[in-house]
Protein backbone atom coordinates (compact mmCIF):
# COMPACT_ATOMS: atom_id res chain seq x y z
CA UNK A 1 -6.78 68.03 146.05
CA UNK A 2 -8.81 70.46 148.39
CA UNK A 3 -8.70 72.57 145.41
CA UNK A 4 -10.47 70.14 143.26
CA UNK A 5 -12.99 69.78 146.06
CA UNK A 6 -13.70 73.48 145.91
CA UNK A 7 -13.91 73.54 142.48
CA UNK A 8 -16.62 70.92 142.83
CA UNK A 9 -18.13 73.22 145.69
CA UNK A 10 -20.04 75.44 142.99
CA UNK A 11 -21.49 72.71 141.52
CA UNK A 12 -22.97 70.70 144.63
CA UNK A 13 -22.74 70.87 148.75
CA UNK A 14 -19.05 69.69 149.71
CA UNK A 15 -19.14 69.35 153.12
CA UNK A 16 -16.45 71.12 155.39
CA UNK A 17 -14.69 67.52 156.88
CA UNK A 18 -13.85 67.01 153.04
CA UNK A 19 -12.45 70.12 152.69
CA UNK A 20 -10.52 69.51 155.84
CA UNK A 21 -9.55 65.99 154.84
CA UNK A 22 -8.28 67.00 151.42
CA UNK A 23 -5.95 69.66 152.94
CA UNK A 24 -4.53 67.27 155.06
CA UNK A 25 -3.87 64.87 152.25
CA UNK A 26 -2.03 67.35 150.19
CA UNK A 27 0.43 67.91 152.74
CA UNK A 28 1.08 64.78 152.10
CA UNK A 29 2.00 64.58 148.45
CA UNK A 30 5.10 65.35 147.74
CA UNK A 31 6.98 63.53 150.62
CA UNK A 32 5.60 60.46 149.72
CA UNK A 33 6.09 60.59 146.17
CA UNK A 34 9.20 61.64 146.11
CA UNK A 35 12.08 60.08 146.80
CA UNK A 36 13.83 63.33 147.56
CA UNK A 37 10.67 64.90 149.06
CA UNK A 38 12.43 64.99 152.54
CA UNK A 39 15.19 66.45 153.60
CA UNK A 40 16.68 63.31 154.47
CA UNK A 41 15.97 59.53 154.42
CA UNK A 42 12.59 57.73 152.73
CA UNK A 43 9.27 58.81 153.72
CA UNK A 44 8.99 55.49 155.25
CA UNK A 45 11.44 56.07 158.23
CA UNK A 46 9.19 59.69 158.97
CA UNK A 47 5.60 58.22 158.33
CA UNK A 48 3.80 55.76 161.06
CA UNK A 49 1.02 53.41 160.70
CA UNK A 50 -1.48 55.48 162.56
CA UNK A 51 -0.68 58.36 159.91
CA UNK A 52 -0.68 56.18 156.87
CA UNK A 53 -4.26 54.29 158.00
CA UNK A 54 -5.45 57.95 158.77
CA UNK A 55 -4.33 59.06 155.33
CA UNK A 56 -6.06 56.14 153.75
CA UNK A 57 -9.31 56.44 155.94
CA UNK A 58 -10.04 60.23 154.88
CA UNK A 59 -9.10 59.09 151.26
CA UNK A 60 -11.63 56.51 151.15
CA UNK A 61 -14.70 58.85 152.33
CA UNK A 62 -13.73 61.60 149.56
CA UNK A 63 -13.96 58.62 146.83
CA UNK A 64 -17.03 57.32 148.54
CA UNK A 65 -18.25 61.14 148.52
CA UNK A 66 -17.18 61.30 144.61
CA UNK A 67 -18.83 58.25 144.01
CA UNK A 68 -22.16 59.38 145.48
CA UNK A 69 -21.58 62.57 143.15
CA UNK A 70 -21.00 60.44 139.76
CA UNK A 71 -23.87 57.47 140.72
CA UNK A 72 -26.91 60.64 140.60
């Protein structure tokens, strides 16, 4: 995602926390998505709450941030 962010970098001011967020999200994508993604068990028994709501909270402000983008 971060590189999608980037990409989007040349065309207007990204700020740096995006960035940031979006790396952190990425590390996320394949263990939850895949079943197999861990070594062992389901990315439920590895991921807690705080993570997930964290996840979900720095999601939200890069589709706000989108938004912003597609609403000018």
């Amino acid at each position: 995602m971060h590189f999608l962010l980037e990409a989007l970098a040349d065309e207007t001011g990204i700020p740096e926390r995006l960035i940031e967020n979006a790396k952190i999200l990425d590390k996320h994508y394949i263990p939850t998505q895949y079943p197999n993604g861990l070594e062992r068990g389901a990315p439920t028994e590895f991921y807690t709450r705080t993570e997930a709501e964290d996840a979900i909270r720095r999601a939200e402000e890069i589709v706000r941030f989108c938004g912003d983008i597609l609403a000018r």
